[in-house]
PDB file of N, CA and C in Angstrom:
ATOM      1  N   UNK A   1      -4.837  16.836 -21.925  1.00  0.00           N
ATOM      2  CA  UNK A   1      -3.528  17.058 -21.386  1.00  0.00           C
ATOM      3  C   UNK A   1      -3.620  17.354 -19.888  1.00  0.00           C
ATOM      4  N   UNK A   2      -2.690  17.733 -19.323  1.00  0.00           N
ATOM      5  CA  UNK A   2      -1.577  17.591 -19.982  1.00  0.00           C
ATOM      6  C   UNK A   2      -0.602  16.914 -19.846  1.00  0.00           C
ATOM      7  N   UNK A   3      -1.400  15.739 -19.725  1.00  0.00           N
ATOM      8  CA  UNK A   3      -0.374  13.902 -20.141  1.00  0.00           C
ATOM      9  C   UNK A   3      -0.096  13.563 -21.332  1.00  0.00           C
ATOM     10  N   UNK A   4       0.874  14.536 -22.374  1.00  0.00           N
ATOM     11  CA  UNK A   4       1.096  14.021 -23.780  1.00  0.00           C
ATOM     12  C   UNK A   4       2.448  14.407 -23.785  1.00  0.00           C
ATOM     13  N   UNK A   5       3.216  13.483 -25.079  1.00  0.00           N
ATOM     14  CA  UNK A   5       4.560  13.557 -25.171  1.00  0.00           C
ATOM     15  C   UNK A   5       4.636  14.460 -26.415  1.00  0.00           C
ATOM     16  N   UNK A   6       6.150  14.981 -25.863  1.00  0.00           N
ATOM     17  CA  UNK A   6       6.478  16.291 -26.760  1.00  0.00           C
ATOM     18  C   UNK A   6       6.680  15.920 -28.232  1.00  0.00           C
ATOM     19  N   UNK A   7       7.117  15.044 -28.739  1.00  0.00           N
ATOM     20  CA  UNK A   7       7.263  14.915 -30.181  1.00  0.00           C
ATOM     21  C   UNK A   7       5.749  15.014 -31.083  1.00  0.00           C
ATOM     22  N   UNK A   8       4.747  15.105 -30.757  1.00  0.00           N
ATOM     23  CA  UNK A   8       3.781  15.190 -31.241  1.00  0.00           C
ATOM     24  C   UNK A   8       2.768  16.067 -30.323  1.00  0.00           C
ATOM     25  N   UNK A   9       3.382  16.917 -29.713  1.00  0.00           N
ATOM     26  CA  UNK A   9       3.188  18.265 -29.291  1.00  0.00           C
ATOM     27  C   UNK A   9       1.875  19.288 -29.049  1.00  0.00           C
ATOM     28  N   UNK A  10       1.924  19.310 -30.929  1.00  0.00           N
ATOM     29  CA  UNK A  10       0.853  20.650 -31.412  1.00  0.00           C
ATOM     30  C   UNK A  10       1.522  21.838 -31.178  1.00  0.00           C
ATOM     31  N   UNK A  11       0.523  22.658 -30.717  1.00  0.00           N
ATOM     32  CA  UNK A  11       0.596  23.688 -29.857  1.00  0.00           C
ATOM     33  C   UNK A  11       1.107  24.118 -28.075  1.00  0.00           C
ATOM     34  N   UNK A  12       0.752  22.504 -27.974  1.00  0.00           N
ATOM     35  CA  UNK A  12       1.031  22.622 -26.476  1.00  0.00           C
ATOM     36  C   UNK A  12       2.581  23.011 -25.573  1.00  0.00           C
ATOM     37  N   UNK A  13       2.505  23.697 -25.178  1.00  0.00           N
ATOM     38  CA  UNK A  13       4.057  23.693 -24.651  1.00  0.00           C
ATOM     39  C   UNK A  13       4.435  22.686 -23.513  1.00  0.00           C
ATOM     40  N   UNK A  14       5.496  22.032 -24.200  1.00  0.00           N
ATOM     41  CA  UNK A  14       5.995  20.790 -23.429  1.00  0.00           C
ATOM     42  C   UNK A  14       6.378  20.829 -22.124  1.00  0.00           C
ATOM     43  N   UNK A  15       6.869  22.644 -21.832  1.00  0.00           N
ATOM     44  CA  UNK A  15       7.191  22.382 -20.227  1.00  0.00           C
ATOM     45  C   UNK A  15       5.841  22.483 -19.655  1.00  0.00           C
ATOM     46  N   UNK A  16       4.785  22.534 -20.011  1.00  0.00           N
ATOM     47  CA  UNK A  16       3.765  22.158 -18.796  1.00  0.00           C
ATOM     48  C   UNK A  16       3.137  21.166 -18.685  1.00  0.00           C
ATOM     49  N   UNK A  17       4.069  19.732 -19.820  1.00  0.00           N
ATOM     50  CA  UNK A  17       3.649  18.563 -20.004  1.00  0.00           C
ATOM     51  C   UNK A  17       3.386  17.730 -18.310  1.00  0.00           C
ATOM     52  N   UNK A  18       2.801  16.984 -17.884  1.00  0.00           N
ATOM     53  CA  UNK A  18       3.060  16.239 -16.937  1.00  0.00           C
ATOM     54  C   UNK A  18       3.200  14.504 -16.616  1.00  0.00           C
ATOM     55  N   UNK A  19       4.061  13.698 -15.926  1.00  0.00           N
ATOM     56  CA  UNK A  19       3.826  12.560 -16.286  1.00  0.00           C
ATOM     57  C   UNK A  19       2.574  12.015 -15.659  1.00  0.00           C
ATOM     58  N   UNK A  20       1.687  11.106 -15.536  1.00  0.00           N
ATOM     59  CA  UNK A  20       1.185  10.282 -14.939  1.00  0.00           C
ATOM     60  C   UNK A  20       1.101   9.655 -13.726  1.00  0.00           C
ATOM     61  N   UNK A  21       0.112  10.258 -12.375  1.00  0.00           N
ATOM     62  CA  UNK A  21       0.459   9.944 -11.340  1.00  0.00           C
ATOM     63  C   UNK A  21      -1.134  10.281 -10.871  1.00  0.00           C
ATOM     64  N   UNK A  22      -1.595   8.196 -10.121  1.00  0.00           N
ATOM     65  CA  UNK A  22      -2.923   8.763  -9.409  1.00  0.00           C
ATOM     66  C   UNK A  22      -2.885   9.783  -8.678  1.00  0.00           C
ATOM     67  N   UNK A  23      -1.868   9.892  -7.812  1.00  0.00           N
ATOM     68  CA  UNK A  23      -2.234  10.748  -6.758  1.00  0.00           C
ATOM     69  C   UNK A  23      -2.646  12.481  -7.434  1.00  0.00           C
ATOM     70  N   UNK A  24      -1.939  12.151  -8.395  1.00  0.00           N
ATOM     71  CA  UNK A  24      -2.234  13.578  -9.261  1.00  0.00           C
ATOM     72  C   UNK A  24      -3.801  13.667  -9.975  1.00  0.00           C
ATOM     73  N   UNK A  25      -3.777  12.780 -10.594  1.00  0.00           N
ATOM     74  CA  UNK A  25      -5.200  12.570 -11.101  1.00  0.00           C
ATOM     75  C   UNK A  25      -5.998  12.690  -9.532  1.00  0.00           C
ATOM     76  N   UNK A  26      -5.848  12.043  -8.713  1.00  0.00           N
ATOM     77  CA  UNK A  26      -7.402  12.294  -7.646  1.00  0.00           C
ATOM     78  C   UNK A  26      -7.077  13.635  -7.469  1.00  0.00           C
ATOM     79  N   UNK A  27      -6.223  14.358  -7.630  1.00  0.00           N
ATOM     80  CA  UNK A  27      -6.105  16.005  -7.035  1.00  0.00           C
ATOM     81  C   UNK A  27      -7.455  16.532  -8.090  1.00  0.00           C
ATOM     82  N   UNK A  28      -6.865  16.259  -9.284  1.00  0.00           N
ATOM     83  CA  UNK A  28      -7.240  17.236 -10.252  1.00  0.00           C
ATOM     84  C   UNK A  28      -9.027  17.229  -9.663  1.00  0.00           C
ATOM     85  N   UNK A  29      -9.315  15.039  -9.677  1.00  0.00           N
ATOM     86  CA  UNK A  29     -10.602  15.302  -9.620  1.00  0.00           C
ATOM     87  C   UNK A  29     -11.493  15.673  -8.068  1.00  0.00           C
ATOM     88  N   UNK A  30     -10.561  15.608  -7.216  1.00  0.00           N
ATOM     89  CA  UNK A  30     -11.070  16.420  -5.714  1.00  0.00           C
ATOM     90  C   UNK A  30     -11.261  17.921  -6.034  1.00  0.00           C
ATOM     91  N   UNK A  31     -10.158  18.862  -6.752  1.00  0.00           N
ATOM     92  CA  UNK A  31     -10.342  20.162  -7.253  1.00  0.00           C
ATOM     93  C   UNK A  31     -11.699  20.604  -7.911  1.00  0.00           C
ATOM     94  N   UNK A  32     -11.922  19.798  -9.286  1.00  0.00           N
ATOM     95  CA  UNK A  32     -12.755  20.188  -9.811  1.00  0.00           C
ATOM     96  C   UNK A  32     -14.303  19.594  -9.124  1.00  0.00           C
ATOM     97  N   UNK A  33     -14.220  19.065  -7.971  1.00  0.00           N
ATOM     98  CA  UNK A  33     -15.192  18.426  -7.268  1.00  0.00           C
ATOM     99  C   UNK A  33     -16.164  17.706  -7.952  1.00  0.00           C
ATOM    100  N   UNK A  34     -15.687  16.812  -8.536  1.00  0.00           N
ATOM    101  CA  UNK A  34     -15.577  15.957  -8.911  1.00  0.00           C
ATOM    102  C   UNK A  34     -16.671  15.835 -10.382  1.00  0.00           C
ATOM    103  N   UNK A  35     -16.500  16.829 -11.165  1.00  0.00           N
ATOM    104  CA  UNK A  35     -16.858  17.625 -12.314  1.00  0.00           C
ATOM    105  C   UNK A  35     -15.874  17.255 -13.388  1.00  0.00           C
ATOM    106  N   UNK A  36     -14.897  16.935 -13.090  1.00  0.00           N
ATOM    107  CA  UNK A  36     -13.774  16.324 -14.578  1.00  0.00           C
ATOM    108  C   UNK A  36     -14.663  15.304 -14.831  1.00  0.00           C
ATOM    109  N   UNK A  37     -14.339  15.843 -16.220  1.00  0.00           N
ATOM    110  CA  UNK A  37     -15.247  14.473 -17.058  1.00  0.00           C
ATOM    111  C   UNK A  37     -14.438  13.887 -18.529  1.00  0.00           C
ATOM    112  N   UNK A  38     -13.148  14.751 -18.557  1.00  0.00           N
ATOM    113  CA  UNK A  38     -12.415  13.662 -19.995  1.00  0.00           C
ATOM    114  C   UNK A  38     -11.071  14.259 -19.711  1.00  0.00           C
ATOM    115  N   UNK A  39     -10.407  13.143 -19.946  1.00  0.00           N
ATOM    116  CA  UNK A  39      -8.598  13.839 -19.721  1.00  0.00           C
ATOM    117  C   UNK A  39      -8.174  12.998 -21.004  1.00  0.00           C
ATOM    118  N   UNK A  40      -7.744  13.918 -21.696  1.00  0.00           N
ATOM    119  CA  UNK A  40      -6.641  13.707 -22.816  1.00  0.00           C
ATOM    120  C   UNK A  40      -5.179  13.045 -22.463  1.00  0.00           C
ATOM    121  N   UNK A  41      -4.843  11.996 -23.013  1.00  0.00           N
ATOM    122  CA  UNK A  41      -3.209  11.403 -22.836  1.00  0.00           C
ATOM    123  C   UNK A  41      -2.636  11.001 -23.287  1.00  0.00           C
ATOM    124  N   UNK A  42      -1.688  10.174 -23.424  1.00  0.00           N
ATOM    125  CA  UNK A  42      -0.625   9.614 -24.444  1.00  0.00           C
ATOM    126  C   UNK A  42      -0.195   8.404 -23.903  1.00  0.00           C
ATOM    127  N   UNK A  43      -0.871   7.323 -24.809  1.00  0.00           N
ATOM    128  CA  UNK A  43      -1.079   6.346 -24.243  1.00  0.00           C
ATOM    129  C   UNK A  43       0.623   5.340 -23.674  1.00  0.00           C
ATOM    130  N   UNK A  44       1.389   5.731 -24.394  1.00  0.00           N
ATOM    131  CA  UNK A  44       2.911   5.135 -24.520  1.00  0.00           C
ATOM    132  C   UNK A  44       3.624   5.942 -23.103  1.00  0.00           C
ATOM    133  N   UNK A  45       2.804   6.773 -22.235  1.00  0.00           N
ATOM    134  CA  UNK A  45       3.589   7.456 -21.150  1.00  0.00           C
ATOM    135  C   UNK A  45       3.318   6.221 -19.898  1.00  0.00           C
ATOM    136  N   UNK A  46       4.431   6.435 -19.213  1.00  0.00           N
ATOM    137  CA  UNK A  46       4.476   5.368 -18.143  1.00  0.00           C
ATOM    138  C   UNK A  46       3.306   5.743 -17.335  1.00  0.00           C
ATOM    139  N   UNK A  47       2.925   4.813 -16.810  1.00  0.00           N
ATOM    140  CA  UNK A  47       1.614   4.794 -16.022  1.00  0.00           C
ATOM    141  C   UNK A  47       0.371   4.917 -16.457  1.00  0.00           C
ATOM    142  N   UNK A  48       0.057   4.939 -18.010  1.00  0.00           N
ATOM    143  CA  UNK A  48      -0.639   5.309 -19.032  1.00  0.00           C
ATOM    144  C   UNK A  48      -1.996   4.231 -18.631  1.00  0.00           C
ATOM    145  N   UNK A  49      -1.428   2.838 -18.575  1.00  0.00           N
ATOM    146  CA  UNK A  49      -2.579   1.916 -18.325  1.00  0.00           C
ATOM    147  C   UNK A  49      -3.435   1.617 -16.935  1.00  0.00           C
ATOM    148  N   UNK A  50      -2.395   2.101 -15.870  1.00  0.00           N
ATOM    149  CA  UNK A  50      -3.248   2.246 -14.722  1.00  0.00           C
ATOM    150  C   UNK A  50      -3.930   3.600 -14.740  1.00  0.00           C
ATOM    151  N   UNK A  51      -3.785   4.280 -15.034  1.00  0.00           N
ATOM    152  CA  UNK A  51      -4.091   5.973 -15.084  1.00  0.00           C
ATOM    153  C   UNK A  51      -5.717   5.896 -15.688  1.00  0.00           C
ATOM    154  N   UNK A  52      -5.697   5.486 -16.829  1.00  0.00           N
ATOM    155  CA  UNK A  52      -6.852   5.094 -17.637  1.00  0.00           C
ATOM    156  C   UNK A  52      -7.596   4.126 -16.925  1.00  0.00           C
ATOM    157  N   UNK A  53      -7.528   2.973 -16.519  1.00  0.00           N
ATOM    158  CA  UNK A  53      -8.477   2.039 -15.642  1.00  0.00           C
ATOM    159  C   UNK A  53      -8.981   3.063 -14.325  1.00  0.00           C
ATOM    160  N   UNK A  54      -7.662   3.848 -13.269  1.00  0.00           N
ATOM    161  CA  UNK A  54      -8.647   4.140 -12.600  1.00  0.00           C
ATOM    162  C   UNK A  54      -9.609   5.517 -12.922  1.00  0.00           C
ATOM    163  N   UNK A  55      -8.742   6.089 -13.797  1.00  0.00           N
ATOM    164  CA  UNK A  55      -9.857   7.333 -14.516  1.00  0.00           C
ATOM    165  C   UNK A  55     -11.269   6.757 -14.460  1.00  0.00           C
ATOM    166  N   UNK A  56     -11.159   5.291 -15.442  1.00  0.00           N
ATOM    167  CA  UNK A  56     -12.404   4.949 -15.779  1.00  0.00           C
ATOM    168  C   UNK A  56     -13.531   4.440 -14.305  1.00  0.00           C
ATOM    169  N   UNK A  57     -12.689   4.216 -13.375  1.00  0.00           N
ATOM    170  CA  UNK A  57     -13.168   3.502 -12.173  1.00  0.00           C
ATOM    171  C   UNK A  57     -14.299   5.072 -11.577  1.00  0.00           C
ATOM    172  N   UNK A  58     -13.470   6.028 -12.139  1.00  0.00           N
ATOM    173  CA  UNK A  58     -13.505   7.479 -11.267  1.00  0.00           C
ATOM    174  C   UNK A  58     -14.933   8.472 -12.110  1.00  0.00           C
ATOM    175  N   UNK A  59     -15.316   7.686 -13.162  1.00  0.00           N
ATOM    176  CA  UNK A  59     -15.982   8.283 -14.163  1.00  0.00           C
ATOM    177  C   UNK A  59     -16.066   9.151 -15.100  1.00  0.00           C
ATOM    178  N   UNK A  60     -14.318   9.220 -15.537  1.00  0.00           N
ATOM    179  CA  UNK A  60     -13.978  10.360 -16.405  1.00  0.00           C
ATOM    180  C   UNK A  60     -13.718   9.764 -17.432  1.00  0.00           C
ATOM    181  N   UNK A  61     -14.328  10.191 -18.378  1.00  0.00           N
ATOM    182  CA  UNK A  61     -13.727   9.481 -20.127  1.00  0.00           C
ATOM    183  C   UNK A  61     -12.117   9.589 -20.289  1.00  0.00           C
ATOM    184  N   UNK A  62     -11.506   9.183 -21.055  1.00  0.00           N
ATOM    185  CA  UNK A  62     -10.374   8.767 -21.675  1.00  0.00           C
ATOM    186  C   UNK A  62      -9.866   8.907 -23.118  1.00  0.00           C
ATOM    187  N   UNK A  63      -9.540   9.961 -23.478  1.00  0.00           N
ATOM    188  CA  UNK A  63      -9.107  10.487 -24.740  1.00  0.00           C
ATOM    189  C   UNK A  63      -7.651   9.949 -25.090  1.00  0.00           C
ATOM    190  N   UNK A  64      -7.274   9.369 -25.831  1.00  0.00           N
ATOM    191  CA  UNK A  64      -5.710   9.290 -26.676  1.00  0.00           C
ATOM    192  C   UNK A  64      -5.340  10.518 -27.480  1.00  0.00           C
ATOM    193  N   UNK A  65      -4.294  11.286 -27.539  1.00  0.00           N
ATOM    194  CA  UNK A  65      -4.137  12.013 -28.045  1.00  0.00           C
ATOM    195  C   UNK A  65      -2.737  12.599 -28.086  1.00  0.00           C
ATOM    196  N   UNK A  66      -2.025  13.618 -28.870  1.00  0.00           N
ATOM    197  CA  UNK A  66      -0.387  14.282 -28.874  1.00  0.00           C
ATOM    198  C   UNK A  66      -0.122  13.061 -28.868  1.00  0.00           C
ATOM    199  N   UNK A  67       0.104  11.512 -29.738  1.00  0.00           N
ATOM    200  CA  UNK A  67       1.132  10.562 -28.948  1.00  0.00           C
ATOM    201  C   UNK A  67       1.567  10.577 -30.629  1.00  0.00           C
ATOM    202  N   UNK A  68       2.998  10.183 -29.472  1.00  0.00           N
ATOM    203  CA  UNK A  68       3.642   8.806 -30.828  1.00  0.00           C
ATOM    204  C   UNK A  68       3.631   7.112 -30.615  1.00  0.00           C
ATOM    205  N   UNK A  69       2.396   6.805 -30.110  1.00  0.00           N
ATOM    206  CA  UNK A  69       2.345   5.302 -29.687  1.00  0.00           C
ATOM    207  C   UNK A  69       2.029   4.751 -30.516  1.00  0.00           C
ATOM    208  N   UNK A  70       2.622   3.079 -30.584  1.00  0.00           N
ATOM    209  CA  UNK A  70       2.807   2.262 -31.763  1.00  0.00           C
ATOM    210  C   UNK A  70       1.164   1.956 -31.179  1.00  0.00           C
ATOM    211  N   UNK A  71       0.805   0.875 -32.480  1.00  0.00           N
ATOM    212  CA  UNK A  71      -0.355   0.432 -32.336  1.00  0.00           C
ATOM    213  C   UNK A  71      -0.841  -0.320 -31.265  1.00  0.00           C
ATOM    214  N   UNK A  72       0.157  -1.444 -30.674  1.00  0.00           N
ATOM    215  CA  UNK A  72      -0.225  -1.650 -29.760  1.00  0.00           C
ATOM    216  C   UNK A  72      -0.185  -1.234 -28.646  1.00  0.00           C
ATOM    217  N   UNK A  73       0.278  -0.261 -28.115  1.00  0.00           N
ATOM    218  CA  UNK A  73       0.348   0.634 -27.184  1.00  0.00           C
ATOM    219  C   UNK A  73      -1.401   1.125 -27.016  1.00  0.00           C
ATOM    220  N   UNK A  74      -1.557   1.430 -28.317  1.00  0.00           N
ATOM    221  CA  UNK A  74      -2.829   2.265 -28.832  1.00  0.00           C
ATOM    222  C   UNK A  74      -4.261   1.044 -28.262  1.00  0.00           C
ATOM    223  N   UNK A  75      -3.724   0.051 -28.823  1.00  0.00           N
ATOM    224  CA  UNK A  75      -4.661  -1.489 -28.652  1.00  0.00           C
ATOM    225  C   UNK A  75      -4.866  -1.354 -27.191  1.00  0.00           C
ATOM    226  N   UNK A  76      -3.516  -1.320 -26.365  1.00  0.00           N
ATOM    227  CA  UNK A  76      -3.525  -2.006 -25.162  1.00  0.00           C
ATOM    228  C   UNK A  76      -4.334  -0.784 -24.063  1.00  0.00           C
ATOM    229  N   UNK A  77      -4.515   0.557 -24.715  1.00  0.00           N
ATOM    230  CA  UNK A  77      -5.118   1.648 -23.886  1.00  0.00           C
ATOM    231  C   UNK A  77      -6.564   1.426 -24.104  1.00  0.00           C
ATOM    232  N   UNK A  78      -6.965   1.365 -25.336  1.00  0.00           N
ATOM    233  CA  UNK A  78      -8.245   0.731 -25.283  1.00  0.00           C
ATOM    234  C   UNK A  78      -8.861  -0.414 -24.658  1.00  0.00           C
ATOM    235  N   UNK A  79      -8.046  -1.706 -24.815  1.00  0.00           N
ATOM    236  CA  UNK A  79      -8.629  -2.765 -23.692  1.00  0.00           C
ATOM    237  C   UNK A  79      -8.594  -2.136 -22.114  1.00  0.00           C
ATOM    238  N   UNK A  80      -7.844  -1.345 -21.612  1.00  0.00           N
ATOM    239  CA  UNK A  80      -7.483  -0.719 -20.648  1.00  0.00           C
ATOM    240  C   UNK A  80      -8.762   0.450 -20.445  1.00  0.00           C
ATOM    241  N   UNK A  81      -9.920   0.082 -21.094  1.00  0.00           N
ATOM    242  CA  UNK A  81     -10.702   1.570 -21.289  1.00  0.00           C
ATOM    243  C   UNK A  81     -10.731   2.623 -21.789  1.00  0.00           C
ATOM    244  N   UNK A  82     -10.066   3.185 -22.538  1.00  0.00           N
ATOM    245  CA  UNK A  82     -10.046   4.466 -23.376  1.00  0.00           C
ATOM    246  C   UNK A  82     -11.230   4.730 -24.277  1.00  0.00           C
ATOM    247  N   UNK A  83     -11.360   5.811 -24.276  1.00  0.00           N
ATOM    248  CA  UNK A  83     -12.795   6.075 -24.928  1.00  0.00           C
ATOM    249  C   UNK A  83     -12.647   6.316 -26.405  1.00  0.00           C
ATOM    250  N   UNK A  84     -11.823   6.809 -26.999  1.00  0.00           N
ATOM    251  CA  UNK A  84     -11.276   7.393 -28.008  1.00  0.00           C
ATOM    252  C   UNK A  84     -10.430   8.045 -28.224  1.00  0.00           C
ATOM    253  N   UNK A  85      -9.917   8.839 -29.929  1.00  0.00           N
ATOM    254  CA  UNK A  85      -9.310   9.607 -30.129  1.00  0.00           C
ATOM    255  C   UNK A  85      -9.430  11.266 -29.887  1.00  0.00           C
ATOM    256  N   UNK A  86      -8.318  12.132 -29.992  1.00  0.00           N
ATOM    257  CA  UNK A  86      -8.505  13.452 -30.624  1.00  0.00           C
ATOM    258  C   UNK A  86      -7.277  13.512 -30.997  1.00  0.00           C
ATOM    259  N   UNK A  87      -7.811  14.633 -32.159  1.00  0.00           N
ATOM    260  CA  UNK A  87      -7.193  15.493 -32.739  1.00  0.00           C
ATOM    261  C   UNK A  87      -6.503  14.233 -33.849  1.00  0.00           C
ATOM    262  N   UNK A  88      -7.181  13.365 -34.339  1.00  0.00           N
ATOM    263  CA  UNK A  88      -6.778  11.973 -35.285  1.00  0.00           C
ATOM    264  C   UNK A  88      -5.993  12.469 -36.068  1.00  0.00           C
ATOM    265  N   UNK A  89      -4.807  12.107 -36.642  1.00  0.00           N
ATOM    266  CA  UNK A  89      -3.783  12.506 -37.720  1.00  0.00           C
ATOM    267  C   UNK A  89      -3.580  13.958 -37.833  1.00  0.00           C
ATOM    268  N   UNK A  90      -3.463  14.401 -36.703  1.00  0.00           N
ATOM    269  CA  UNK A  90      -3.174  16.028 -36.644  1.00  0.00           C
ATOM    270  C   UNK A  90      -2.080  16.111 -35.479  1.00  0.00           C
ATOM    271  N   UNK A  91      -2.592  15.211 -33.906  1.00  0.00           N
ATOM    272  CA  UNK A  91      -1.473  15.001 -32.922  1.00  0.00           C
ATOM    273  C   UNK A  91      -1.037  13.995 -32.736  1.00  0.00           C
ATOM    274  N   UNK A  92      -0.720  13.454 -33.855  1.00  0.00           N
ATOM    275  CA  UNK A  92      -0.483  11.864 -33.897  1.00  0.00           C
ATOM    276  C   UNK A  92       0.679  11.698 -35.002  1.00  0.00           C
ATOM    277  N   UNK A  93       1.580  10.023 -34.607  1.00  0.00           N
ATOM    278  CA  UNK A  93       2.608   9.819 -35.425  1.00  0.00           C
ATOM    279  C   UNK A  93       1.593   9.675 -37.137  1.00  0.00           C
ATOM    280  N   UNK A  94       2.114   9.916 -38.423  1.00  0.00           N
ATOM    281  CA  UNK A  94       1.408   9.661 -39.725  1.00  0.00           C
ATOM    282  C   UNK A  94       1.230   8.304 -40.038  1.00  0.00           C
ATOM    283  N   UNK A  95       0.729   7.766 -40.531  1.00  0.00           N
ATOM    284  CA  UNK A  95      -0.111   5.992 -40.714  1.00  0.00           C
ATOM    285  C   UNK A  95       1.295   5.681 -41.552  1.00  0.00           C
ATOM    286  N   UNK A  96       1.655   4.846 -41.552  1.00  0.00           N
ATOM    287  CA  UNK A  96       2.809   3.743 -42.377  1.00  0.00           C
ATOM    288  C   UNK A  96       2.616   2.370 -42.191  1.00  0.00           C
ATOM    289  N   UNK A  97       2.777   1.923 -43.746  1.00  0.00           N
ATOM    290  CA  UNK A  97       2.404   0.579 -43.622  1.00  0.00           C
ATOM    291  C   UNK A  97       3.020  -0.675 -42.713  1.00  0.00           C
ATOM    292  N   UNK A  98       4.095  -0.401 -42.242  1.00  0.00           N
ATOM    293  CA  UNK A  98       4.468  -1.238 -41.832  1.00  0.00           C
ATOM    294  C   UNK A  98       4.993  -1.218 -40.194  1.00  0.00           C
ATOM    295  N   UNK A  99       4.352   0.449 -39.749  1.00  0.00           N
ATOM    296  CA  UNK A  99       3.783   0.537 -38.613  1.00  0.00           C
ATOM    297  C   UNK A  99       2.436   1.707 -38.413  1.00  0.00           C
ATOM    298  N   UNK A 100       1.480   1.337 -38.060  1.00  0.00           N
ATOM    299  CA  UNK A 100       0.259   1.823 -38.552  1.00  0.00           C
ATOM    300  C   UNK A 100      -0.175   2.570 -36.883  1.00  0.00           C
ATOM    301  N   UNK A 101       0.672   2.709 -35.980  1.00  0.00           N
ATOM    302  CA  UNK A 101       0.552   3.876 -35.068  1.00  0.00           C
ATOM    303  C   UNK A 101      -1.110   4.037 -34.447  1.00  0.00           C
ATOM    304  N   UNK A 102      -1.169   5.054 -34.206  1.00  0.00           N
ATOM    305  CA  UNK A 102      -2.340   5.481 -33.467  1.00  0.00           C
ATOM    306  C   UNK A 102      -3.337   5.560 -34.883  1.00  0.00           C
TER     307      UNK A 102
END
């Protein structure tokens, strides 16, 4: 986080959700001098697919996670580089057959 959308939440409190913005991401990783190494997100948030390419450009892994993104959303973050899941069927929409989600 805390790039995840509120309907699939958790614990997290939504007002300190944030949207997606390089210029935000190079902050975080100029701050931590350059020690970030995985950011959690939600792949269906705008800017989701550039965010993830240049993460990956930047050398920080790429977690999916809190989303309600359809599958291909889910597909298209992975071709886009994403490393994986968290928190699988816990911060995530539930599997249905006839949309099978994250």
């Amino acid at each position: 986080g805390p790039y995840f959308t509120p309907k699939n939440k958790g614990t997290h409190p939504p007002e300190l959700f944030r949207e997606l913005e390089i210029a935000e991401l190079d902050q975080l990783i100029a701050v931590s001098q350059h020690t970030l190494r995985v950011v959690a997100l939600a792949p269906e948030k705008e800017g989701a697919l550039q965010a993830i390419r240049h993460l990956k450009q930047q050398n920080v892994r790429v977690m999916l996670g809190h989303s309600a993104a359809t599958w291909q959303q889910t597909r298209a973050a992975f071709d886009a580089g994403a490393d994986g899941l968290v928190h699988c069927y816990n911060g995530m929409t539930g599997l249905h057959h006839r949309e099978p989600g994250m």
